[in-house]
PDB file of N, CA and C in Angstrom:
ATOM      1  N   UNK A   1       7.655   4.121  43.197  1.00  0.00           N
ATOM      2  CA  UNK A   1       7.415   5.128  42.189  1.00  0.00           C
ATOM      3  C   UNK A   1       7.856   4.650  40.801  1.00  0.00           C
ATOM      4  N   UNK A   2       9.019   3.752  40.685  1.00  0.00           N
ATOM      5  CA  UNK A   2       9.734   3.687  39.482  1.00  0.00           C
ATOM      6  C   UNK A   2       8.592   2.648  38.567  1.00  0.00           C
ATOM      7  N   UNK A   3       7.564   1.437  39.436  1.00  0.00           N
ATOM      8  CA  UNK A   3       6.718   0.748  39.539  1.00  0.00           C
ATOM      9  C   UNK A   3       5.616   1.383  38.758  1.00  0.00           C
ATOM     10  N   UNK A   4       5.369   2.397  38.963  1.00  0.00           N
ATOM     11  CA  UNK A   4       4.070   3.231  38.307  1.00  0.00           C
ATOM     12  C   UNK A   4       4.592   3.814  37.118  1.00  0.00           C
ATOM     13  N   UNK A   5       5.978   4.565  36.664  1.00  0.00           N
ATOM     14  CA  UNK A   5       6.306   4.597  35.941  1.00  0.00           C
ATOM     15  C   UNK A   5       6.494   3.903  34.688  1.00  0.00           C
ATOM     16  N   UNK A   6       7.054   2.639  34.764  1.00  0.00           N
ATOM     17  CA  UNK A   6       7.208   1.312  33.825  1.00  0.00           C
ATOM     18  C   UNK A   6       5.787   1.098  33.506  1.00  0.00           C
ATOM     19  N   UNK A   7       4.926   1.055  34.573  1.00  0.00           N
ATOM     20  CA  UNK A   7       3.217   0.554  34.319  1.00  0.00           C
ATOM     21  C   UNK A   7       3.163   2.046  33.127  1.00  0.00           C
ATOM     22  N   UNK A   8       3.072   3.356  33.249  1.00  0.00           N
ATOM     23  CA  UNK A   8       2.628   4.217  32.229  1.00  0.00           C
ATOM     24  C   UNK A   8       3.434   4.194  31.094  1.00  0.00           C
ATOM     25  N   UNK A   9       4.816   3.565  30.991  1.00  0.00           N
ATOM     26  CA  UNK A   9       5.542   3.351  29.755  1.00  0.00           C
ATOM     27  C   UNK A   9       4.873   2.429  29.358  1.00  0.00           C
ATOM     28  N   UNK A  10       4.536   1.075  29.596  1.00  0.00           N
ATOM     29  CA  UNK A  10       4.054   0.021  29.128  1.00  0.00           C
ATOM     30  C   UNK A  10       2.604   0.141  28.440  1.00  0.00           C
ATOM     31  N   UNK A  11       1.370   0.985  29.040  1.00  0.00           N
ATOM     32  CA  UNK A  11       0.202   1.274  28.663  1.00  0.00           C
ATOM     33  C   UNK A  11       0.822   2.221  27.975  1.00  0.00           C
ATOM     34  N   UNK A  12       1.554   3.227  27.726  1.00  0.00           N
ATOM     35  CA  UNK A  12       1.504   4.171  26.920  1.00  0.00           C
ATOM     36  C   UNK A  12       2.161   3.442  24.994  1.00  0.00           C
ATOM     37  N   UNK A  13       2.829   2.434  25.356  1.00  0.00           N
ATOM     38  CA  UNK A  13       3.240   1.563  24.247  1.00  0.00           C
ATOM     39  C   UNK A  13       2.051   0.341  23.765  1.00  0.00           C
ATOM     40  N   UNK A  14       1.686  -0.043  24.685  1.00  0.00           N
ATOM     41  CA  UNK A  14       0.080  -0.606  24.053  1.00  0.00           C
ATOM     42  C   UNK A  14      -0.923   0.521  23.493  1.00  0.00           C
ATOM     43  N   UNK A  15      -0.689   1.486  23.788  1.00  0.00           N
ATOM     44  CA  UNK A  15      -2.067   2.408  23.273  1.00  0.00           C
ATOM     45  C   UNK A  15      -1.392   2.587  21.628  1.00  0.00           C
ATOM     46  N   UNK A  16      -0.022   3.070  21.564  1.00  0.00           N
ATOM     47  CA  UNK A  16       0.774   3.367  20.670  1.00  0.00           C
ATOM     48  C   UNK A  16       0.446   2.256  19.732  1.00  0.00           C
ATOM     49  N   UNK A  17       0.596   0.996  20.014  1.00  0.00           N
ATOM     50  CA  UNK A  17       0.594   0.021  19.050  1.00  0.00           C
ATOM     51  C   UNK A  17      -1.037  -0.028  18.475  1.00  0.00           C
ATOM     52  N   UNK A  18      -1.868  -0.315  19.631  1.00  0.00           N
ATOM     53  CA  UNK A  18      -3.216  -0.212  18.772  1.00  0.00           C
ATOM     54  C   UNK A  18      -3.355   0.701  17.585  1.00  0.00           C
ATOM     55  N   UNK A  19      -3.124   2.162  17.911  1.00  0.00           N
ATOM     56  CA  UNK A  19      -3.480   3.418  17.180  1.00  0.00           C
ATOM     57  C   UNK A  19      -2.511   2.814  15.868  1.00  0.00           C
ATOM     58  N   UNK A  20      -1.640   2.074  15.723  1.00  0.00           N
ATOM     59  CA  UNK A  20      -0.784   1.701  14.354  1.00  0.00           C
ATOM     60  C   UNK A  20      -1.683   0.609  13.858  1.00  0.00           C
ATOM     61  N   UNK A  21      -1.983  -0.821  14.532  1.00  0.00           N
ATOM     62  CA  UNK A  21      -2.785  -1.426  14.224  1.00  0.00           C
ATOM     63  C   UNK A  21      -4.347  -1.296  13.500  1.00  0.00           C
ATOM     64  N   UNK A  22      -4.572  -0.317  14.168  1.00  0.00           N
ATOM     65  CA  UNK A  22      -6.107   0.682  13.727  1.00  0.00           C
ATOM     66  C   UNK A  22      -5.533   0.942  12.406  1.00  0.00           C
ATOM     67  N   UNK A  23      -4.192   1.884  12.482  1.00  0.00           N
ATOM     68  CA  UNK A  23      -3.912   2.467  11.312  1.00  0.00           C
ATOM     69  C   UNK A  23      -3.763   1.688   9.892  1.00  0.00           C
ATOM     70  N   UNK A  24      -3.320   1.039  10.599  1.00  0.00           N
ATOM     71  CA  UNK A  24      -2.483  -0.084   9.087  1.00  0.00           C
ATOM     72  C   UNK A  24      -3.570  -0.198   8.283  1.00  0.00           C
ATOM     73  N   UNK A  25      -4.870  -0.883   8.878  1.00  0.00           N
ATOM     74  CA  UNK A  25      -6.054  -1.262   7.759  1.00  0.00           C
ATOM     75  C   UNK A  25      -6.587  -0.374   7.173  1.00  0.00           C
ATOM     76  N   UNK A  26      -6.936   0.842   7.973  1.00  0.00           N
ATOM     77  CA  UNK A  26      -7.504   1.930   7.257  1.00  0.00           C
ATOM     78  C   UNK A  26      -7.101   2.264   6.459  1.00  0.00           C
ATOM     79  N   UNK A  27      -5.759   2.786   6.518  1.00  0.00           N
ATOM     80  CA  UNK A  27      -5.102   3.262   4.989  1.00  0.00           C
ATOM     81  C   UNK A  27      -5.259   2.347   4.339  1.00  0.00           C
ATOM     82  N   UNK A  28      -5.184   1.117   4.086  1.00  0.00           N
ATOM     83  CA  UNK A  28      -4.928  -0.256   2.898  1.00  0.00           C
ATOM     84  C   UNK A  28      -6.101   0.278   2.255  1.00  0.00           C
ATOM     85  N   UNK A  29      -7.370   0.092   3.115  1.00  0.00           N
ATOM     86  CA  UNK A  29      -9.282   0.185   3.130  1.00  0.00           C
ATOM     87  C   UNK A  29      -9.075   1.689   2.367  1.00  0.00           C
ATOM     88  N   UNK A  30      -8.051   2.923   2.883  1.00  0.00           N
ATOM     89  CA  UNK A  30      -8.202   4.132   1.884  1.00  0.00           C
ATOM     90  C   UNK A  30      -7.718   3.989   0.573  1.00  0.00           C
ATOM     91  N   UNK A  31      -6.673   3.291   0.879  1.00  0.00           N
ATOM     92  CA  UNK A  31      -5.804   3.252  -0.546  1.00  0.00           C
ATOM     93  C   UNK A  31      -6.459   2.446  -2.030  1.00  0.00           C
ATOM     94  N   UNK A  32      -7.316   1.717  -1.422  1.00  0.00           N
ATOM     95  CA  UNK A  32      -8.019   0.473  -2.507  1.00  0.00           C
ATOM     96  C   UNK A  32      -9.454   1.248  -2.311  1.00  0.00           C
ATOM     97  N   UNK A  33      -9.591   2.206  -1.762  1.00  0.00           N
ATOM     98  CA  UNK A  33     -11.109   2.677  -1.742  1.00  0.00           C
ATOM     99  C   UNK A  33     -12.348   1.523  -1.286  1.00  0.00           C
ATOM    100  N   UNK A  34     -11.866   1.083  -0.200  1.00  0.00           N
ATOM    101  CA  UNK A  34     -12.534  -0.297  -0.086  1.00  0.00           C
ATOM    102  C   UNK A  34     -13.576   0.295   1.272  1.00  0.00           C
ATOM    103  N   UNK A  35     -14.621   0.244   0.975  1.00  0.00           N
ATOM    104  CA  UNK A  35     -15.336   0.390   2.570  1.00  0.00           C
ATOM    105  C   UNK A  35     -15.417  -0.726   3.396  1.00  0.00           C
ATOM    106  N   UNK A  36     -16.125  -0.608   4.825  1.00  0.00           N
ATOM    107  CA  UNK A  36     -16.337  -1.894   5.666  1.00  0.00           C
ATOM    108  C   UNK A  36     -17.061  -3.305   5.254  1.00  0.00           C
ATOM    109  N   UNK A  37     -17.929  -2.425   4.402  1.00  0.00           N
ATOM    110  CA  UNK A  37     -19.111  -3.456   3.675  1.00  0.00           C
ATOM    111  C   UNK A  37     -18.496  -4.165   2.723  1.00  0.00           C
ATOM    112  N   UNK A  38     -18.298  -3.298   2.065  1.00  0.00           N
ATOM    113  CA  UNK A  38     -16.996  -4.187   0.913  1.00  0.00           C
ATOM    114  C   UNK A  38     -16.130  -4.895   1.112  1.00  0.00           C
ATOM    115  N   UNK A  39     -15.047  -4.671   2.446  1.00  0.00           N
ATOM    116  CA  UNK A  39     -14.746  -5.657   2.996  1.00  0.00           C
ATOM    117  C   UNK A  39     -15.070  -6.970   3.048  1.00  0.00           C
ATOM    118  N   UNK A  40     -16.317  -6.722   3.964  1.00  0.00           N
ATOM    119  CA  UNK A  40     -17.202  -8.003   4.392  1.00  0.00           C
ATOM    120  C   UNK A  40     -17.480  -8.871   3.484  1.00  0.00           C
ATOM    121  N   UNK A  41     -17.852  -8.150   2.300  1.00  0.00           N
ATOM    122  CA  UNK A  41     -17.819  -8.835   0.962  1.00  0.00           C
ATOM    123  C   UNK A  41     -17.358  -9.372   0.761  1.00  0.00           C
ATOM    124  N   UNK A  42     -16.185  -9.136   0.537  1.00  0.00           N
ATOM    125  CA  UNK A  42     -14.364  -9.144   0.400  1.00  0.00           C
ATOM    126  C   UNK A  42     -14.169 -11.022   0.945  1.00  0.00           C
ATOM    127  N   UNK A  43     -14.204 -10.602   2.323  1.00  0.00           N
ATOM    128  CA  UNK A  43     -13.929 -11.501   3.380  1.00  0.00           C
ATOM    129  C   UNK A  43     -14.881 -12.972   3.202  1.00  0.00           C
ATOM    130  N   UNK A  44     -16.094 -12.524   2.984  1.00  0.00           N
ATOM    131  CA  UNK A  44     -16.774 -13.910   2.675  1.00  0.00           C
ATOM    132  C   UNK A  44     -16.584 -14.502   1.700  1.00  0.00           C
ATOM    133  N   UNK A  45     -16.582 -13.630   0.292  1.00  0.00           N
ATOM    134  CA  UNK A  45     -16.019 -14.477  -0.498  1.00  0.00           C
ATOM    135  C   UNK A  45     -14.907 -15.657  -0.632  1.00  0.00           C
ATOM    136  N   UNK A  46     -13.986 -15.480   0.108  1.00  0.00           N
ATOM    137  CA  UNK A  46     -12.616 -15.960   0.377  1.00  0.00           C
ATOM    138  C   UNK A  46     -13.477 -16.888   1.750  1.00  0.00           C
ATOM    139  N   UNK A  47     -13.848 -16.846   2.677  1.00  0.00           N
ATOM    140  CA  UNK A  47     -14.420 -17.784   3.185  1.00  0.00           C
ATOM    141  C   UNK A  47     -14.485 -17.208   4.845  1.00  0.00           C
ATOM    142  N   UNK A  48     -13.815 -16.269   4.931  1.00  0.00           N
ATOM    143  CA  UNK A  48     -13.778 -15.898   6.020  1.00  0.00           C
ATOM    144  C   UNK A  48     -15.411 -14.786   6.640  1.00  0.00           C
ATOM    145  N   UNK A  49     -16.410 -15.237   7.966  1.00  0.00           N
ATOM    146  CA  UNK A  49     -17.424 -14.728   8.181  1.00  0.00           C
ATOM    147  C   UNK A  49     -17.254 -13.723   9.148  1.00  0.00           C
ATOM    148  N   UNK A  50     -17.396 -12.683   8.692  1.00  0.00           N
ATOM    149  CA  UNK A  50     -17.341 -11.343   9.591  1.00  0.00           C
ATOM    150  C   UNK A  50     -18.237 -10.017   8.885  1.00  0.00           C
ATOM    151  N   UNK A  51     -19.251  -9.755  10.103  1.00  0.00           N
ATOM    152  CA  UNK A  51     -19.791  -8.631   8.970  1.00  0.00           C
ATOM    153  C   UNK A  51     -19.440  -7.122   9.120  1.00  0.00           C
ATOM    154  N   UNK A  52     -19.993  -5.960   8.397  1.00  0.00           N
ATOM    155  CA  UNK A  52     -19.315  -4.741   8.121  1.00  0.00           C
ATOM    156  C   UNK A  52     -18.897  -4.259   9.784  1.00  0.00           C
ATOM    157  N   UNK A  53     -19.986  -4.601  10.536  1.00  0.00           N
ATOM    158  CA  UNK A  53     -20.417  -4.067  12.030  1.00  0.00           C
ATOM    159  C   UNK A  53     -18.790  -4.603  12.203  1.00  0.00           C
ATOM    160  N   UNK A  54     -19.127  -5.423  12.931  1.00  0.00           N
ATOM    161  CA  UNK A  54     -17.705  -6.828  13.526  1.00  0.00           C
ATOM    162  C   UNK A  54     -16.844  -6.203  12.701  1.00  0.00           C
ATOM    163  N   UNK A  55     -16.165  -6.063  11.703  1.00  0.00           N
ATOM    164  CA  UNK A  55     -14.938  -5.639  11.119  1.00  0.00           C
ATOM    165  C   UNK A  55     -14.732  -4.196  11.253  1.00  0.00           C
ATOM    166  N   UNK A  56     -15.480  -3.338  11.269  1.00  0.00           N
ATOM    167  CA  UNK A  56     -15.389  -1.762  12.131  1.00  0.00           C
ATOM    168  C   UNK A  56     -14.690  -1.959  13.378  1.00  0.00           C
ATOM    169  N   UNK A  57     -16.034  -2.905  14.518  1.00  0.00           N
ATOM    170  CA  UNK A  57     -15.270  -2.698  15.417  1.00  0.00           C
ATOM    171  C   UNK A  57     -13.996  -3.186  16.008  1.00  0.00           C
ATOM    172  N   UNK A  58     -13.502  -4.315  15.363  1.00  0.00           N
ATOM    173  CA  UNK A  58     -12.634  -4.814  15.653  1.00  0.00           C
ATOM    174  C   UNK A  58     -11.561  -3.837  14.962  1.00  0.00           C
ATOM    175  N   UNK A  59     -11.693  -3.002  13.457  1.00  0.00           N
ATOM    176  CA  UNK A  59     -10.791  -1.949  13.912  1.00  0.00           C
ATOM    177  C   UNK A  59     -10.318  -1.075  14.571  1.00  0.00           C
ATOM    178  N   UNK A  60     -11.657  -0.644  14.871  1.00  0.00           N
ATOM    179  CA  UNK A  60     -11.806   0.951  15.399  1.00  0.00           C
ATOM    180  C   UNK A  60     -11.111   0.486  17.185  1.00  0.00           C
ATOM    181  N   UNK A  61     -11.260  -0.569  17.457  1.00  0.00           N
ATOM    182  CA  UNK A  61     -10.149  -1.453  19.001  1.00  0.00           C
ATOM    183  C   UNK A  61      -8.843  -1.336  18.159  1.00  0.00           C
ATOM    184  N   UNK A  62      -8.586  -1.175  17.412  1.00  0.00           N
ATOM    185  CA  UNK A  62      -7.071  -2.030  17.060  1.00  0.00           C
ATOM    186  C   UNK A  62      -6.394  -2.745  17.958  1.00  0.00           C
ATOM    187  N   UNK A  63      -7.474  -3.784  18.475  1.00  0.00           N
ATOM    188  CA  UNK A  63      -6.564  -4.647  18.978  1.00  0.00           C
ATOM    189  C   UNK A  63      -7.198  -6.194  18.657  1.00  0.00           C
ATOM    190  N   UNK A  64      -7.539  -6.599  17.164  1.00  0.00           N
ATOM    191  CA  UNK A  64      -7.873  -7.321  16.393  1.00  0.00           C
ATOM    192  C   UNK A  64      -6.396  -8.549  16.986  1.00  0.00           C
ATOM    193  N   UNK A  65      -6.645  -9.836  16.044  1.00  0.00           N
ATOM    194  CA  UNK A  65      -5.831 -10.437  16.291  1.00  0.00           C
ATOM    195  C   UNK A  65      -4.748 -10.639  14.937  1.00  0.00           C
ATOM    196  N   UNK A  66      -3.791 -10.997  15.058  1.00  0.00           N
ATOM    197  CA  UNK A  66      -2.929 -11.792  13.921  1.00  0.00           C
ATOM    198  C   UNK A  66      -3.381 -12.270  12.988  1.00  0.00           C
ATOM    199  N   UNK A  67      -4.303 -13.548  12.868  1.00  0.00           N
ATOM    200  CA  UNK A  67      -5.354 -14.095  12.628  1.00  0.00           C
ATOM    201  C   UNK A  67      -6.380 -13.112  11.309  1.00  0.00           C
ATOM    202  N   UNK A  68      -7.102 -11.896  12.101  1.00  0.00           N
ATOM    203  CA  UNK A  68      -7.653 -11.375  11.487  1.00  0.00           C
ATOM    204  C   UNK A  68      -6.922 -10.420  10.691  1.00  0.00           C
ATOM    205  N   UNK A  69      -5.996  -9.973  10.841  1.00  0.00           N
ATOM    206  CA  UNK A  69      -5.480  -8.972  10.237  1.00  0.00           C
ATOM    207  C   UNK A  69      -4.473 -10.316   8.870  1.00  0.00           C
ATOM    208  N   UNK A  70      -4.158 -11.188   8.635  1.00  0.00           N
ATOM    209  CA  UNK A  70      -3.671 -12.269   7.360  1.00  0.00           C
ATOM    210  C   UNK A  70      -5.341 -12.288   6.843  1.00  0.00           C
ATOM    211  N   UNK A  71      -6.456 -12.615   7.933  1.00  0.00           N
ATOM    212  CA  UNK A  71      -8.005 -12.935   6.606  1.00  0.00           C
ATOM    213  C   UNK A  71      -8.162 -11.569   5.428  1.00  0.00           C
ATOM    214  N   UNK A  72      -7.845 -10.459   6.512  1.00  0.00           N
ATOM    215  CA  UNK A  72      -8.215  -9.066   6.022  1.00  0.00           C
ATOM    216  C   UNK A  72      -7.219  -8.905   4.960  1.00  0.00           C
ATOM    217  N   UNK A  73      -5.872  -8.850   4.979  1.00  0.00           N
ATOM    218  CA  UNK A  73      -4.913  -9.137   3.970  1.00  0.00           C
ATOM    219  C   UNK A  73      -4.857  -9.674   2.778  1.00  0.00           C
ATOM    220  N   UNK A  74      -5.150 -11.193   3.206  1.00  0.00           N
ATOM    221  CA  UNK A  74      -5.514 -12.187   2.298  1.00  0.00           C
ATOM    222  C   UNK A  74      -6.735 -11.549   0.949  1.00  0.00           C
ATOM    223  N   UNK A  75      -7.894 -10.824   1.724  1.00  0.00           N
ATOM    224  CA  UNK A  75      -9.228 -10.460   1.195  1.00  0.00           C
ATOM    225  C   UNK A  75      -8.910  -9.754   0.027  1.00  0.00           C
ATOM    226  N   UNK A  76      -7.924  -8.699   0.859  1.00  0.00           N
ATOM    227  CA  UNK A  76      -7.431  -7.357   0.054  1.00  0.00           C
ATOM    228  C   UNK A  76      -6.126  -7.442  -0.987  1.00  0.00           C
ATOM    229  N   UNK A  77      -5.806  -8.716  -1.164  1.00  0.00           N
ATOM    230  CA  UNK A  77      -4.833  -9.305  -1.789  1.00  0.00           C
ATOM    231  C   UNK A  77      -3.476  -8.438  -1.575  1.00  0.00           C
ATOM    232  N   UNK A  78      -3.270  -8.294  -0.476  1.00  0.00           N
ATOM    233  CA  UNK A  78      -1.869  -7.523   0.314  1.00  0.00           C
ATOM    234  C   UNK A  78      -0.984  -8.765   0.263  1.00  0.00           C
ATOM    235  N   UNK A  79       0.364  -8.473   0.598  1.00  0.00           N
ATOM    236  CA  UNK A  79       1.103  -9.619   0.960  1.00  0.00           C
ATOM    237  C   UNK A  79       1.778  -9.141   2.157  1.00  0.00           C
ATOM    238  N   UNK A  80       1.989  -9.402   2.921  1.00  0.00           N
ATOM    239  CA  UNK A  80       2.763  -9.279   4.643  1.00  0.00           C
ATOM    240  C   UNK A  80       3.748  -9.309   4.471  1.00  0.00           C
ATOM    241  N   UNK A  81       5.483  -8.853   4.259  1.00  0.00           N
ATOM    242  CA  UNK A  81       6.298  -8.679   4.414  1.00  0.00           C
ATOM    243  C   UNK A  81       6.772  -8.227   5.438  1.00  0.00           C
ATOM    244  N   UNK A  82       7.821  -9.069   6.305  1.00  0.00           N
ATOM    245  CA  UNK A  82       8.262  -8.955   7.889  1.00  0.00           C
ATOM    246  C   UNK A  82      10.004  -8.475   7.389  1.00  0.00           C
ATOM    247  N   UNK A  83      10.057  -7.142   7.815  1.00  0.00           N
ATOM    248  CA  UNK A  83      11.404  -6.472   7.829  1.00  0.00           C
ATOM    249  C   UNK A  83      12.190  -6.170   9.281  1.00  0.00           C
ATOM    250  N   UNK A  84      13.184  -6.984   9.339  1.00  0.00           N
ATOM    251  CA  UNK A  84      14.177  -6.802  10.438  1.00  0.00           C
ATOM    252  C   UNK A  84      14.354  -5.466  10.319  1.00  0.00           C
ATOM    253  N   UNK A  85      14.236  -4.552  12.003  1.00  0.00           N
ATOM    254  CA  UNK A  85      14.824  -3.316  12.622  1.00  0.00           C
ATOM    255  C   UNK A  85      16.282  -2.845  11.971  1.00  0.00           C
TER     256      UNK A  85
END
């Protein structure tokens, strides 16, 4: 029993993290008034190929990679700051 438990803590903390991951870009994308397309824009310019479609869905999963979320950054001229707990 304790087995099935840990399994629904564990999926219930991956779902948790996506829905933040999802989150993070959207707001940036609200805050700069930036749509998907614009993005894409965004993104090629700088060199990186992904179009409006592909960058939706890889949000709307939030479970994009590392990778994409520094191109998307980079695009949106964010800077990543990593703060110790």
């Amino acid at each position: 029993m304790q087995h099935y438990i840990s399994l629904f803590f564990n999926y219930a903390m991956i779902i948790t993290m996506k829905i933040k991951a999802k989150e993070f870009i959207k707001d940036k994308l609200k805050q700069k008034k930036i749509t998907y397309l614009e993005l894409s824009v965004l993104m090629q310019e700088k060199g990186y190929d992904y179009s409006d479609n592909t960058i939706r869905s890889k949000i709307n999963r939030g479970s994009y990679s590392f990778v994409f979320l520094l191109e998307v950054c980079d695009s949106l001229n964010i800077d990543i700051v990593c703060l110790e707990k």
